[in-house]
N, C-alpha and C. Protein backbone atom coordinates (compact mmCIF):
# COMPACT_ATOMS: atom_id res chain seq x y z
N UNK A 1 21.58 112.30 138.04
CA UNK A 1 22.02 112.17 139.41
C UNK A 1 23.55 112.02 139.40
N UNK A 2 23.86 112.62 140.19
CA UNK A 2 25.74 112.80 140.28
C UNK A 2 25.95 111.49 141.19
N UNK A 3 27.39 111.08 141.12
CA UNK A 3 27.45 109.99 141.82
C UNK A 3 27.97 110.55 143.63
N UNK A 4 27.72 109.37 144.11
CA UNK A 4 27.39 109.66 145.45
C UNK A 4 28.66 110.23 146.18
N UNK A 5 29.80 109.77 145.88
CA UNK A 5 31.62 110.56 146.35
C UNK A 5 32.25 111.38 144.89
N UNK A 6 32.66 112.20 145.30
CA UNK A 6 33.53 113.06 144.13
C UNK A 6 34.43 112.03 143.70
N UNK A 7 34.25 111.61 142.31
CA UNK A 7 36.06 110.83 141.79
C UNK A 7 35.05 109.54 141.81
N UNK A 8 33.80 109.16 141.91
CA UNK A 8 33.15 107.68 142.03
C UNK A 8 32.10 107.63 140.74
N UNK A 9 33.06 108.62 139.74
CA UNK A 9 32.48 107.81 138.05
C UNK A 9 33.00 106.74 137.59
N UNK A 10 32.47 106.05 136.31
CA UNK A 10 33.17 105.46 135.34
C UNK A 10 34.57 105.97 135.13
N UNK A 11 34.80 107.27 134.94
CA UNK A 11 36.28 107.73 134.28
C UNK A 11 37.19 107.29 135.22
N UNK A 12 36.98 107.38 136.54
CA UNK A 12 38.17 106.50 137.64
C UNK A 12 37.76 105.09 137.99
N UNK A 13 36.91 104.65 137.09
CA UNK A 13 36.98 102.93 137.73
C UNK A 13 37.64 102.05 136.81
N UNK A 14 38.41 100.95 137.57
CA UNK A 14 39.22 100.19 137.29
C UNK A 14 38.23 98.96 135.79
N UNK A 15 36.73 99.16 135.90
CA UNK A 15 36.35 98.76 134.82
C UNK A 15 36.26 99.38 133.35
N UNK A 16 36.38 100.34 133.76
CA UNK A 16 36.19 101.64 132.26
C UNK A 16 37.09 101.46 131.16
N UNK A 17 36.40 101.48 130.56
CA UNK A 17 37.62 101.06 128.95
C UNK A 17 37.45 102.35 128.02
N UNK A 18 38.05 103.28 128.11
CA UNK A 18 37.82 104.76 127.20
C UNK A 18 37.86 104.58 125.83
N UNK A 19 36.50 104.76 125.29
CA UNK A 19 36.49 104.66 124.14
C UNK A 19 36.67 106.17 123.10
N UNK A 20 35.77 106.60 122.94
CA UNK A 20 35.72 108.30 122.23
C UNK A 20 35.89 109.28 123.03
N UNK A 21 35.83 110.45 123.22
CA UNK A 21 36.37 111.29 124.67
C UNK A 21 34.85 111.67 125.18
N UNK A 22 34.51 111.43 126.42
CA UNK A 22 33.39 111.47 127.32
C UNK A 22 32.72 110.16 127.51
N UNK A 23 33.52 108.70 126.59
CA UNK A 23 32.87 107.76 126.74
C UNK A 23 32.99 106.72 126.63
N UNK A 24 32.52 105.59 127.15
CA UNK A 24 33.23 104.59 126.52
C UNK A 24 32.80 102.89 127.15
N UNK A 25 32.94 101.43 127.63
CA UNK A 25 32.62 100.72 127.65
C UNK A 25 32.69 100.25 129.05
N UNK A 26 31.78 99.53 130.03
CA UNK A 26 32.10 98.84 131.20
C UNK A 26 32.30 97.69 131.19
N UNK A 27 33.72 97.04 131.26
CA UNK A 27 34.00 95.69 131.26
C UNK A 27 34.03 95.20 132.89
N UNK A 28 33.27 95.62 133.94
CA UNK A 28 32.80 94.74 134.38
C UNK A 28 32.50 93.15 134.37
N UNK A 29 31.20 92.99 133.92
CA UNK A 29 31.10 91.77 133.72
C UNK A 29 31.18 91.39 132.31
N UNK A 30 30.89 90.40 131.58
CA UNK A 30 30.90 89.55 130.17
C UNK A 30 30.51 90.43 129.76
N UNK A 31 30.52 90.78 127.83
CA UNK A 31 29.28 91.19 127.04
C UNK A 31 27.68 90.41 127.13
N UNK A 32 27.05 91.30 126.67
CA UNK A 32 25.57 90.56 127.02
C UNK A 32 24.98 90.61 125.20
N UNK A 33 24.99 89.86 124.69
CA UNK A 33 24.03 89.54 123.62
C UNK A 33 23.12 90.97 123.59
N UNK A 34 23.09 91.20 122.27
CA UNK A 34 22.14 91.56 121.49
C UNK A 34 20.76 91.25 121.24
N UNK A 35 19.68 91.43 121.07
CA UNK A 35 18.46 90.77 120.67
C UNK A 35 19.09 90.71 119.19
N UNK A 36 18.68 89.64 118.67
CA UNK A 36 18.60 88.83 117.47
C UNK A 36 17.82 89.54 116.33
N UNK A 37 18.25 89.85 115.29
CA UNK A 37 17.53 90.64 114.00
C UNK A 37 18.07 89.45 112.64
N UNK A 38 17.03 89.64 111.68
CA UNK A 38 17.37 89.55 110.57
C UNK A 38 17.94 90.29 109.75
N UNK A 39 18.76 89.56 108.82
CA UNK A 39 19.49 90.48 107.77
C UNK A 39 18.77 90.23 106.66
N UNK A 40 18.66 91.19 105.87
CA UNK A 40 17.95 90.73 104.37
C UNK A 40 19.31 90.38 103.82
N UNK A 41 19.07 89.62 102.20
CA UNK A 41 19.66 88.72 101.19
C UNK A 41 20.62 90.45 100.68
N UNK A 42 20.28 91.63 100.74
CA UNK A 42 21.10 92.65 99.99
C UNK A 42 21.79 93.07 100.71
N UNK A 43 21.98 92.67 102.00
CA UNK A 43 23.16 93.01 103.22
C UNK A 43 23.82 92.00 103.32
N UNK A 44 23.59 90.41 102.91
CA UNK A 44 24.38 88.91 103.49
C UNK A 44 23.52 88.04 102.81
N UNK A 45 23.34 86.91 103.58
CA UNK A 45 22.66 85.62 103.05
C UNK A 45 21.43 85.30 103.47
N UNK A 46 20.67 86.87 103.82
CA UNK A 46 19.60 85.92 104.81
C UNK A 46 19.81 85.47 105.75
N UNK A 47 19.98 85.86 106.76
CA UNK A 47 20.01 84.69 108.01
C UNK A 47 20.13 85.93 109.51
N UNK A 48 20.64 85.09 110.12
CA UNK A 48 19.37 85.61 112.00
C UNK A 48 21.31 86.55 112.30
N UNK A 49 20.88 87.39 112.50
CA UNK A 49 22.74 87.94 113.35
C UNK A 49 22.18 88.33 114.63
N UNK A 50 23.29 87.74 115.43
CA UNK A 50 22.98 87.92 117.28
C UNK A 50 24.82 88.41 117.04
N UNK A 51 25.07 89.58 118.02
CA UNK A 51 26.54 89.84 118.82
C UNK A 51 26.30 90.76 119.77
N UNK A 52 27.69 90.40 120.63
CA UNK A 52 27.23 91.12 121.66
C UNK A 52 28.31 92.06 122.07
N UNK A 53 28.23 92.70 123.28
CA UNK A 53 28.71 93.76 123.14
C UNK A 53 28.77 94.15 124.97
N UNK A 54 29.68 95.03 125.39
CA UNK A 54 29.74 95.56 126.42
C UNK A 54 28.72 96.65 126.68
N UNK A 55 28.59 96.84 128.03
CA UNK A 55 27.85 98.36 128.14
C UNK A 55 28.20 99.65 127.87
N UNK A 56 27.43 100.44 126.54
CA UNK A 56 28.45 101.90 126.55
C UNK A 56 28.03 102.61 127.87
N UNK A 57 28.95 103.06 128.24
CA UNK A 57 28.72 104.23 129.83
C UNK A 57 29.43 105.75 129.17
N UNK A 58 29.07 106.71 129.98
CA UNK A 58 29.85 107.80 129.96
C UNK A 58 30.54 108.24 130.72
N UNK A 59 31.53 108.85 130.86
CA UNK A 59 32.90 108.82 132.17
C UNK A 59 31.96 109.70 133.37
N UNK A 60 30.64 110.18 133.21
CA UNK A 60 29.91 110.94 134.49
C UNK A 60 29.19 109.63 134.99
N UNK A 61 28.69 108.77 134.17
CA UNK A 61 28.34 107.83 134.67
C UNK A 61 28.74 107.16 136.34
N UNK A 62 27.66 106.17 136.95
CA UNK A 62 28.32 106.05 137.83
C UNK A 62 27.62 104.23 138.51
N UNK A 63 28.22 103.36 139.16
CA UNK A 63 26.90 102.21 139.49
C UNK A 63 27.75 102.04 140.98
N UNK A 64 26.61 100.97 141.90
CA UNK A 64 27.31 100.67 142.98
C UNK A 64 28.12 99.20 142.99
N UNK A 65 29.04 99.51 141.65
CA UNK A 65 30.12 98.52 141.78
C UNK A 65 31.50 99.34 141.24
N UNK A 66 31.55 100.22 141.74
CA UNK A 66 32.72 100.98 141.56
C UNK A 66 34.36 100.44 141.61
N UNK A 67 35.15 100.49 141.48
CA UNK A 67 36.38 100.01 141.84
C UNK A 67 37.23 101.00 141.53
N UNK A 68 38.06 102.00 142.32
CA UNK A 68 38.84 102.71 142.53
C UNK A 68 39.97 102.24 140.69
N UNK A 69 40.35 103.09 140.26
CA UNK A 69 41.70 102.35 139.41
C UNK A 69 43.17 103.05 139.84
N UNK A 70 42.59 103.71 140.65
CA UNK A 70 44.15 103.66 141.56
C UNK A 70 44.13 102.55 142.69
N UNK A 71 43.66 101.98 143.03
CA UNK A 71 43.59 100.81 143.87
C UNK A 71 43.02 99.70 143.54
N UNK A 72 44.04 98.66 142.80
CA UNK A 72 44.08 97.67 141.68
C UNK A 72 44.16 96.59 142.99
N UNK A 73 44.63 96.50 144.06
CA UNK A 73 44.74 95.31 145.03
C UNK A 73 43.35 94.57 145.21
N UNK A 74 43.38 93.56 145.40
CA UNK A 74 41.99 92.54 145.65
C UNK A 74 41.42 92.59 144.17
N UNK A 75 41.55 92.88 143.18
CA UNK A 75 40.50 92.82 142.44
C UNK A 75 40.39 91.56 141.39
N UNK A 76 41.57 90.67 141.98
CA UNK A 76 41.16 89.25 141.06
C UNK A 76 41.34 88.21 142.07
């Protein structure tokens, strides 16, 4: 589904963080945790790894929290 105004992707919002070309992270809100995996003893020490991470998006991407990044006013 295309987004609903021409120019109302990820690639023009003031949250988009361009990562590789066509893609890249929504810093929107916080990172959100990972589900929790074990590591075996031949990768580390045994033990539980949780990290977290932003949302990958793609610059066609699109949500209804858009924010213009040519129009930076109000946004803190």
């Amino acid at each position: 589904m295309s987004a609903p105004k021409e120019g109302m992707s990820c690639a023009g919002c003031i949250y988009f963080e361009q990562g590789v070309q066509g893609a890249g992270e929504c810093r929107r809100n916080a990172p959100s945790p990972n589900s929790s995996f074990y590591v075996p003893r031949t990768e580390g020490i045994g033990s539980i790894k949780t990290d977290s991470h932003w949302p990958k998006v793609f610059d066609a991407n699109w949500c209804g929290e858009f924010k213009d990044r040519n129009t930076k006013a109000g946004i803190f």
